[in-house]
Protein backbone atom coordinates (compact mmCIF):
# COMPACT_ATOMS: atom_id res chain seq x y z
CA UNK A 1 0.00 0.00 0.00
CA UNK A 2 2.79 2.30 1.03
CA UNK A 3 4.23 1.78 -2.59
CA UNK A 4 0.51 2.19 -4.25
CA UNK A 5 0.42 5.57 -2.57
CA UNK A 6 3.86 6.64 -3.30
CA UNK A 7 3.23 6.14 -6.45
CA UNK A 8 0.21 8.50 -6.93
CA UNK A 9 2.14 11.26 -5.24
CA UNK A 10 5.54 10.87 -7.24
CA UNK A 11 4.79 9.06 -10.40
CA UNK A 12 0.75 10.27 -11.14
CA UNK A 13 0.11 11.07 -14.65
CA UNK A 14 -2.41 13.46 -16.12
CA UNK A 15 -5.56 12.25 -17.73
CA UNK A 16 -4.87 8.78 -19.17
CA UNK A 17 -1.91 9.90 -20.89
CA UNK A 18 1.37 8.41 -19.83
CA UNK A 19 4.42 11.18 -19.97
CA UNK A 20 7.24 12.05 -17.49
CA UNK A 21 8.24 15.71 -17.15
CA UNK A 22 11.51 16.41 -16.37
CA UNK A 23 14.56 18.24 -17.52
CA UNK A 24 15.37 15.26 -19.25
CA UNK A 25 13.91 12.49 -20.94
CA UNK A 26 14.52 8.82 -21.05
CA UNK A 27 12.84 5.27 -22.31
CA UNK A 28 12.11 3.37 -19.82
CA UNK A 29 10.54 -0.38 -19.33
CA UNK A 30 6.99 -1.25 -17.96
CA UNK A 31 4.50 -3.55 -17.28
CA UNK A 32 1.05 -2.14 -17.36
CA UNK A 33 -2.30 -3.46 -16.24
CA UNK A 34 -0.93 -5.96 -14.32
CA UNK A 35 -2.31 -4.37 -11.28
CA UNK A 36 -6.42 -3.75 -11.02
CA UNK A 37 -7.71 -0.82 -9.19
CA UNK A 38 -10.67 -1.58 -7.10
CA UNK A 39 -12.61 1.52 -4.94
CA UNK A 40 -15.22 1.00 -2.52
CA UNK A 41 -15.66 -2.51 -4.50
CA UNK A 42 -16.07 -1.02 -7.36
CA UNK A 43 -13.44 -1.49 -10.60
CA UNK A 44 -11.76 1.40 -11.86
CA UNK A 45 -11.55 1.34 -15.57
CA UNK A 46 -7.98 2.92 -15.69
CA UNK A 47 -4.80 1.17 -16.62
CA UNK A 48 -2.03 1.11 -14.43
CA UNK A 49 1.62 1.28 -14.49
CA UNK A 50 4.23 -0.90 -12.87
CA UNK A 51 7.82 0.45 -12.77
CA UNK A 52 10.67 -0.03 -10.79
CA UNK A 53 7.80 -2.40 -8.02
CA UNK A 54 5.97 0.87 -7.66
CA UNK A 55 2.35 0.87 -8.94
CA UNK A 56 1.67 4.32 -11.02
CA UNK A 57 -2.42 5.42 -12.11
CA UNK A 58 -3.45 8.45 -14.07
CA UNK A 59 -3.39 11.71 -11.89
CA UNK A 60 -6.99 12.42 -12.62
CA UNK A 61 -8.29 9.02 -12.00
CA UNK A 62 -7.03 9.19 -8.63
CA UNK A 63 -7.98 12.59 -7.57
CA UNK A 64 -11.35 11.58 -9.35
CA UNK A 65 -11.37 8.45 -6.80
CA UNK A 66 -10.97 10.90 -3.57
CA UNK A 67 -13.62 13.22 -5.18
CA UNK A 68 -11.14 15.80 -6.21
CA UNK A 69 -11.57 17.82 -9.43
CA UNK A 70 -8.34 17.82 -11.36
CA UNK A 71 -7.61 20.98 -14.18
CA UNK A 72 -4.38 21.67 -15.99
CA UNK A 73 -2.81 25.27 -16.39
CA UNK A 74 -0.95 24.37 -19.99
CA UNK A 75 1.24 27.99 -19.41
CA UNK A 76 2.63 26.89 -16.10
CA UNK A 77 2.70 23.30 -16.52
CA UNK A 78 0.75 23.02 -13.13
CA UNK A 79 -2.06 20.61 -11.96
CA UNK A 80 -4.21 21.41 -9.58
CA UNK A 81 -6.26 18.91 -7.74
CA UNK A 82 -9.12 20.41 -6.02
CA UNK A 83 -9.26 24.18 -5.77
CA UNK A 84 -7.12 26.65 -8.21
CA UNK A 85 -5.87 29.19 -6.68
CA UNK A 86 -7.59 32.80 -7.12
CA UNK A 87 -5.20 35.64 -8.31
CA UNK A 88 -4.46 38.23 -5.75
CA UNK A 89 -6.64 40.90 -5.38
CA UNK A 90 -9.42 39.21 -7.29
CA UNK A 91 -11.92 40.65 -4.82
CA UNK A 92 -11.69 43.41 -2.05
CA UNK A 93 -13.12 43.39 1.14
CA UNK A 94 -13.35 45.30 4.50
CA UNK A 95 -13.31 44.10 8.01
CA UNK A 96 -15.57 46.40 10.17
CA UNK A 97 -14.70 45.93 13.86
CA UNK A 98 -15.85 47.49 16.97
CA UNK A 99 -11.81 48.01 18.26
CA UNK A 100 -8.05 46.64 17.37
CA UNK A 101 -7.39 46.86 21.54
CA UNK A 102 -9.96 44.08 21.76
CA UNK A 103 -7.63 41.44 21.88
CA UNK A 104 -10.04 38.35 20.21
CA UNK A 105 -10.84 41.11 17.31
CA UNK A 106 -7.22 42.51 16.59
CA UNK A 107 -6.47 38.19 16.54
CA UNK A 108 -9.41 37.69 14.11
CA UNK A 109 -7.96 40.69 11.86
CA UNK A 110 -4.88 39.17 11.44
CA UNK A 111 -6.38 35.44 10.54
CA UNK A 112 -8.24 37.81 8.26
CA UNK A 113 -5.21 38.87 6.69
CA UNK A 114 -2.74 36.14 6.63
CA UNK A 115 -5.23 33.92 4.87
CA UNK A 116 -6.97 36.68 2.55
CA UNK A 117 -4.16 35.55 -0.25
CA UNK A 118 -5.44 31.87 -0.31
CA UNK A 119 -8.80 33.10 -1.44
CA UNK A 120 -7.82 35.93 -3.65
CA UNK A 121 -8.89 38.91 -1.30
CA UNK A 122 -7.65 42.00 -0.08
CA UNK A 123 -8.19 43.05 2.95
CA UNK A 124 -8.70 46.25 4.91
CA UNK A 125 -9.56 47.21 8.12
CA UNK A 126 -12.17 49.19 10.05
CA UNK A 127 -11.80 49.52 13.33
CA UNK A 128 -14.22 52.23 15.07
CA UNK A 129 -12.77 51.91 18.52
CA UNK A 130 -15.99 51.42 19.91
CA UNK A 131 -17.22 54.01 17.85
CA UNK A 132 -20.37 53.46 15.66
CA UNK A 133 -20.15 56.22 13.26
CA UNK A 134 -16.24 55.46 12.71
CA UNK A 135 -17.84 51.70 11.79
CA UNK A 136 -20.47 53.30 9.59
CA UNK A 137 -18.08 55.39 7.72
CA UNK A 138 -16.04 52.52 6.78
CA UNK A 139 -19.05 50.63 5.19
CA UNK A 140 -19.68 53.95 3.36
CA UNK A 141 -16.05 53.90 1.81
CA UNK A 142 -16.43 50.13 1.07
CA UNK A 143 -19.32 50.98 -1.02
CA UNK A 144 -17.70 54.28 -2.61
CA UNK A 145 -15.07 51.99 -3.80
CA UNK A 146 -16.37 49.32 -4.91
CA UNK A 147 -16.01 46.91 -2.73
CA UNK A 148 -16.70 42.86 -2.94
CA UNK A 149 -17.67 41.72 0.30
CA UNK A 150 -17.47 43.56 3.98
CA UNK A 151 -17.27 40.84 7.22
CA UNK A 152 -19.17 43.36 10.29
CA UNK A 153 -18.45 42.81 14.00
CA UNK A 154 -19.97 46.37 14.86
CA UNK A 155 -19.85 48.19 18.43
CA UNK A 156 -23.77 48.66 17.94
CA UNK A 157 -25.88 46.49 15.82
CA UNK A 158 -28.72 49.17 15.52
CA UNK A 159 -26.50 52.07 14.54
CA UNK A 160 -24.86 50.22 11.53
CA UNK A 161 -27.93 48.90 10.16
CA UNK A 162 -28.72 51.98 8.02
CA UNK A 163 -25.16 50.97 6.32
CA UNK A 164 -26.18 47.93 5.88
CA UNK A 165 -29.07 48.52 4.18
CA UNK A 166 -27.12 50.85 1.73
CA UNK A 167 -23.85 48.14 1.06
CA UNK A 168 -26.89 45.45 0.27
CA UNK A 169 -28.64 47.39 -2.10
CA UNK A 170 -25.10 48.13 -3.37
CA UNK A 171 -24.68 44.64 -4.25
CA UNK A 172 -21.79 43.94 -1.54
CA UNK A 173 -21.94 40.57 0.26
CA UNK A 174 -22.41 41.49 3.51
CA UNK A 175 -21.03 38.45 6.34
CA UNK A 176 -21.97 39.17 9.80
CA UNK A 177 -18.90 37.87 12.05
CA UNK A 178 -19.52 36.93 15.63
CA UNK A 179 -22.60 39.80 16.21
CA UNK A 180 -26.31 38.93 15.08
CA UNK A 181 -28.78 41.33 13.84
CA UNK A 182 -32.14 41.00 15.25
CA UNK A 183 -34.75 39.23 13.23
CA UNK A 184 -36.50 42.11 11.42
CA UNK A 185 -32.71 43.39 10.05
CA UNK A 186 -31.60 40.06 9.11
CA UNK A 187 -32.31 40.14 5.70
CA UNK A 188 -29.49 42.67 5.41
CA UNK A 189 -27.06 40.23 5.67
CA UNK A 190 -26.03 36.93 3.49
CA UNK A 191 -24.67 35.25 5.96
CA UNK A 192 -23.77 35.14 9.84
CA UNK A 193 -20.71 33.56 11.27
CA UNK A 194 -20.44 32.59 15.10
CA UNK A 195 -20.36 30.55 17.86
CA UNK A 196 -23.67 31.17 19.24
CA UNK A 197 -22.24 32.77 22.63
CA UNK A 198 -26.01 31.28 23.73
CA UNK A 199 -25.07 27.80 23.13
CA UNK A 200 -21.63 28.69 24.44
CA UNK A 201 -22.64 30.45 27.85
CA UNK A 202 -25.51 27.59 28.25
CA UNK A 203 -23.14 25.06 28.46
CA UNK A 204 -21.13 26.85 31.06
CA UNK A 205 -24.55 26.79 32.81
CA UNK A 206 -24.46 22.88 32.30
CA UNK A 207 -21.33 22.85 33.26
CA UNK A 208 -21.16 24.42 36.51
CA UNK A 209 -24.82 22.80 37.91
CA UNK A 210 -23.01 19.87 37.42
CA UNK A 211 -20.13 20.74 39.65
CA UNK A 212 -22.79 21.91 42.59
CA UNK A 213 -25.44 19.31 42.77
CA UNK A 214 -26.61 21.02 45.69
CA UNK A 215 -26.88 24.41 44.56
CA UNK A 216 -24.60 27.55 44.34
CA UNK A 217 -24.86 31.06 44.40
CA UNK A 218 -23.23 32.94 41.57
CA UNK A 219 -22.52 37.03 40.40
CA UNK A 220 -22.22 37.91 37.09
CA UNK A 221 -19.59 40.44 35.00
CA UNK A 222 -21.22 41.04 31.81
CA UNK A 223 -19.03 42.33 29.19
CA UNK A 224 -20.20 45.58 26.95
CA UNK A 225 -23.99 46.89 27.78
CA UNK A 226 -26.21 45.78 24.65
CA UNK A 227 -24.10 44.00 22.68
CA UNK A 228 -24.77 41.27 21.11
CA UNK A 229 -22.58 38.84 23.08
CA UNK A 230 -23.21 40.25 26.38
CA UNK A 231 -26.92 39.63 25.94
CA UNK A 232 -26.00 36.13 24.76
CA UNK A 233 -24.12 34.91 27.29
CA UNK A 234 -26.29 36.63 29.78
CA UNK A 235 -28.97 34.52 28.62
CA UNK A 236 -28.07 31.49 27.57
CA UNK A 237 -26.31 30.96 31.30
CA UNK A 238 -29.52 31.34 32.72
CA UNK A 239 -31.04 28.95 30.39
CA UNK A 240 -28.06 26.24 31.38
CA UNK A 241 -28.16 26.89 35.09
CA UNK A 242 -30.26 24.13 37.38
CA UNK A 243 -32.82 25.71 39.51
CA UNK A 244 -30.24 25.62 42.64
CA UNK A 245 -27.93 27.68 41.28
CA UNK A 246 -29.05 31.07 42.43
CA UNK A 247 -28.20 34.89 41.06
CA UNK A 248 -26.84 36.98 43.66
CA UNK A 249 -26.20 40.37 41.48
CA UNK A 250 -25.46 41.25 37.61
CA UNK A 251 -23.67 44.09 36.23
CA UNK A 252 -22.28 44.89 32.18
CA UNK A 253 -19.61 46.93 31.88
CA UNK A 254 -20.24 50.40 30.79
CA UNK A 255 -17.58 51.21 28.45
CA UNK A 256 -16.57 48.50 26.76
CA UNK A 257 -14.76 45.21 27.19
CA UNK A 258 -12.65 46.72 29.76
CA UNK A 259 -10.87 44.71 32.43
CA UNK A 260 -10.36 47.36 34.65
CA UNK A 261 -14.69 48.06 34.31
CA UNK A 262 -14.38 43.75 35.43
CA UNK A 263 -12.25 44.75 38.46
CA UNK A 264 -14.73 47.03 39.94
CA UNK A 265 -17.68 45.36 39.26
CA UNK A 266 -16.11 42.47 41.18
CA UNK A 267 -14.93 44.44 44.57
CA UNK A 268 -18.23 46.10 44.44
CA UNK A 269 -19.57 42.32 44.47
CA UNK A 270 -17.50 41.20 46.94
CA UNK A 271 -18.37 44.49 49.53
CA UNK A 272 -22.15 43.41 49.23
CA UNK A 273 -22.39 39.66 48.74
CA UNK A 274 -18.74 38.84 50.67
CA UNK A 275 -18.61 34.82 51.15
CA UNK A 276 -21.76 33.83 49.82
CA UNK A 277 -20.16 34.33 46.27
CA UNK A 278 -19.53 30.93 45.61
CA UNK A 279 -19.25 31.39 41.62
CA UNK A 280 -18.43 34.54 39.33
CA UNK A 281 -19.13 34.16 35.36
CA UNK A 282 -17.78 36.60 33.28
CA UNK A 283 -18.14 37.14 30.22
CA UNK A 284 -14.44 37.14 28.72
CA UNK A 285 -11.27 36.01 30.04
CA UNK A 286 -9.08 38.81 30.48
CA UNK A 287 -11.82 40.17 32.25
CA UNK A 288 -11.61 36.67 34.45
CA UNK A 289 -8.09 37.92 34.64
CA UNK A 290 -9.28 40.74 36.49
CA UNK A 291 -12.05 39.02 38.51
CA UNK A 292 -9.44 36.42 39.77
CA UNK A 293 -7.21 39.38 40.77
CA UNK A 294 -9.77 41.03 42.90
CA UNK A 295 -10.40 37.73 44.56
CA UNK A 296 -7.07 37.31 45.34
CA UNK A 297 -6.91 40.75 46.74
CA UNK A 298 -9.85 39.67 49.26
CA UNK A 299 -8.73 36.57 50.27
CA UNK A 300 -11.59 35.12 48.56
CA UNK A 301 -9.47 32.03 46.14
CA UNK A 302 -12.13 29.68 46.63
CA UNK A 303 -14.00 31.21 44.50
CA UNK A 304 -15.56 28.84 41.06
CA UNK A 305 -14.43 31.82 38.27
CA UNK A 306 -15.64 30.69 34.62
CA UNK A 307 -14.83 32.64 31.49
CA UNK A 308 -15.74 32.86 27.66
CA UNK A 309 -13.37 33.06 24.68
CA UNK A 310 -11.50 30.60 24.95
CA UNK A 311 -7.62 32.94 24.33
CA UNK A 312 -4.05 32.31 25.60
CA UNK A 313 -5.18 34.54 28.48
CA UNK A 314 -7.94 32.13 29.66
CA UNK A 315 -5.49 28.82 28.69
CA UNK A 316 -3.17 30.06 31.29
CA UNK A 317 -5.61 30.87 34.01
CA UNK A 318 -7.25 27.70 33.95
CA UNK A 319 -3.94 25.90 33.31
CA UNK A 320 -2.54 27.48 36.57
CA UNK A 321 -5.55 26.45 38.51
CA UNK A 322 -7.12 30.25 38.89
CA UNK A 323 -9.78 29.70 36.82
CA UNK A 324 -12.05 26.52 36.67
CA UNK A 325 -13.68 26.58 32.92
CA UNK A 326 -12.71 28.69 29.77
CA UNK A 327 -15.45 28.22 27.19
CA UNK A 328 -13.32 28.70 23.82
CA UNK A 329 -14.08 29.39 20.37
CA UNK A 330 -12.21 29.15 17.25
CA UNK A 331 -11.61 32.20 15.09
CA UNK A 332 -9.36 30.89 12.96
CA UNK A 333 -12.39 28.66 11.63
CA UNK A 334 -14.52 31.37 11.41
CA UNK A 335 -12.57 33.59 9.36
CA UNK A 336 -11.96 30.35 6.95
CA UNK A 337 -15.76 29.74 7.14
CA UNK A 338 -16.57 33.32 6.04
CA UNK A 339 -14.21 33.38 3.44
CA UNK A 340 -15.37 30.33 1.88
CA UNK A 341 -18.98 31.24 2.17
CA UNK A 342 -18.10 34.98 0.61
CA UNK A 343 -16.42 33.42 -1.82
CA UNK A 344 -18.58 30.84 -2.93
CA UNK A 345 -21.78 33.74 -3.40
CA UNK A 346 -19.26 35.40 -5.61
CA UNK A 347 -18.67 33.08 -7.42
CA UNK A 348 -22.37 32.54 -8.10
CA UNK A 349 -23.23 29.73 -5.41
CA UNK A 350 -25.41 29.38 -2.63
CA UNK A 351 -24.51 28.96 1.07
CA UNK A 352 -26.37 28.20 4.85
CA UNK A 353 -27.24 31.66 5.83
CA UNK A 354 -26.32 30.70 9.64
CA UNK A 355 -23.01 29.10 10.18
CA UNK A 356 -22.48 27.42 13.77
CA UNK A 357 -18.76 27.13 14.85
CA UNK A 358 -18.51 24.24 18.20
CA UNK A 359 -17.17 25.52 21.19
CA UNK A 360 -14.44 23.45 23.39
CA UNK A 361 -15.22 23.04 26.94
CA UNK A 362 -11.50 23.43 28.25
CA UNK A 363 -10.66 22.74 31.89
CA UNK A 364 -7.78 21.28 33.80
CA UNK A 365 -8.85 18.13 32.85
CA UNK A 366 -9.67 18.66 28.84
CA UNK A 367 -6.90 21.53 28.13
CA UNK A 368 -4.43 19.29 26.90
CA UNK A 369 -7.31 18.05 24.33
CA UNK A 370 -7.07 21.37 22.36
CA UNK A 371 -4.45 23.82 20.79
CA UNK A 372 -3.02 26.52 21.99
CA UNK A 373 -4.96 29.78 21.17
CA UNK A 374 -2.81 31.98 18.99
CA UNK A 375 -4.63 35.26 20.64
């Protein structure tokens, strides 16, 4: 078998035409069709090629046998099995983001970036610093020039929508990355990338009833005030919790994803509610970061802290023991997943309009299970 394969990767031939490329030529003796080719029980009607007790088969009849497309570019001498690759700068798009000091989007814009080439985009940024009309202005330019495709993580769903509505009727794709529109907007998008911080934060819910069969009494640190995550995660913990687990207090942070605004909100916490915190959620891990250090500060280590994101931040804290659960997504795979999906409506095809990305569940137990976060 090891020979069979080699064979397809160093001796393949294009089509059912037999031919060695090189900078040289030379005659050479073989035996072919001695070998049949049988897939999945079915005969493949190709003939084969013994040389030198390595069995060879047509390129294409291979990659056909895998379900791979094969083409030929005759100028460059180059097969491609599969995908071809897309010229640079076949289509432009812009990434609108709330902030580049937001550590999960500033990670997401350079995935964006790095892998923009292998689809045949180029990329710009928008980043409003948690300023809508900053957001809305770079949709506007994105339309002025022409633009392909914009991927929207906004600072405020309802203030962008007017942009929307204007990049849409300007023919743009328009990809919605990790922030929902409500239901009467969502026709102003083609598709929505995410992953679901309600499914996400529920499971945390499951997660920690689990832990206290006998019921627990938990604060929460919401991230930013009405957005889309925050209300989320606010809800889908509540939908995850058992009926045990009881809500001391709530509070969102004002300004942002700040972990300073986390710090606060957790020594105001711990002056009212003192020991009968048994569990803080928060809504991001740096601001766990920040929740762990205020703990600390009171004497208060005991304390079950669980965060969402899943970054290099929240790997260490739960690696070191300071915090029990870090509910992780991928971005990597949902910039690929947005690129393929732009690319494909481009390109004239259809695609899901909701695309789910699975979270990973990582504690002491499970971190060793999953990659290091690159963010």
């Amino acid at each position: 078998m090891k020979k069979f394969l080699a064979g397809i990767l160093c001796g393949a031939m294009l089509a059912s035409c037999i031919a060695v490329f090189a900078e040289t030529t030379q005659t050479i003796e073989a035996i072919f069709g001695r070998v049949k080719l049988v897939v999945d029980g079915k005969a493949v009607a190709e003939e084969t090629l013994l040389y030198n007790d390595r069995t060879y088969v047509p390129l294409r009849a291979a990659a056909e046998m895998l379900g791979k497309q094969v083409s030929y570019d005759d100028e460059t001498q180059t097969a491609y099995i599969g995908a071809t690759p897309r010229p640079p700068g076949a289509f432009k798009a812009g990434f609108i983001t709330m902030s580049m000091s937001n550590s999960s989007q500033k990670f997401s814009w350079d995935e964006f970036r790095r892998l923009a080439p292998d689809y045949g985009f180029e990329m710009r940024v928008f980043a409003g610093e948690n300023e809508p009309q900053v957001e809305i202005a770079g949709i506007e330019q994105c339309i002025a020039e022409g633009y392909d495709a914009i991927f929207v993580n906004p600072s405020s769903i309802e203030a962008v929508v007017p942009a929307l509505k204007k990049a849409k009727e300007a023919g743009l794709i328009v990809g919605m990355f990790s922030s929902e529109l409500p239901p009467e907007y969502q026709h102003l998008y083609d598709f929505f990338v995410d992953s679901d911080d309600f499914l996400g934060a529920k499971q945390a819910g499951e997660f920690v009833s689990k832990q206290f069969p006998n019921g627990a009494n938990f604060v929460e640190v919401g991230g930013q005030a009405g957005h889309d995550a925050q209300i989320k995660r606010r809800g889908g913990f509540r939908e995850g919790i058992a009926a045990n687990i009881i809500e001391l207090d709530s509070q969102n942070c004002p300004g942002g994803w700040n972990a300073y605004e986390a710090l606060v909100i957790t020594e105001d916490f711990i002056v009212k509610h003192g020991d009968r915190i048994d569990i803080i959620f928060c809504h991001w891990d740096h601001g766990a970061g920040a929740v762990i250090e205020a703990l600390r500060a009171a004497g208060m280590n005991h304390v079950y802290v669980i965060g969402v994101d899943g970054n290099s931040t929240g790997y260490q804290q739960v690696k070191d023991g300071r915090q029990w659960l870090s509910v992780g997504r991928s971005w990597t795979s949902m910039v690929v997943k947005s690129f393929d999906s732009a690319t494909t409506l481009l390109e004239g095809g259809t695609v899901p309009e909701i695309n789910i990305i699975p979270w990973d569940i990582v504690t002491i137990e499970t971190i060793d299970n999953f990659p290091w976060p690159e963010w």
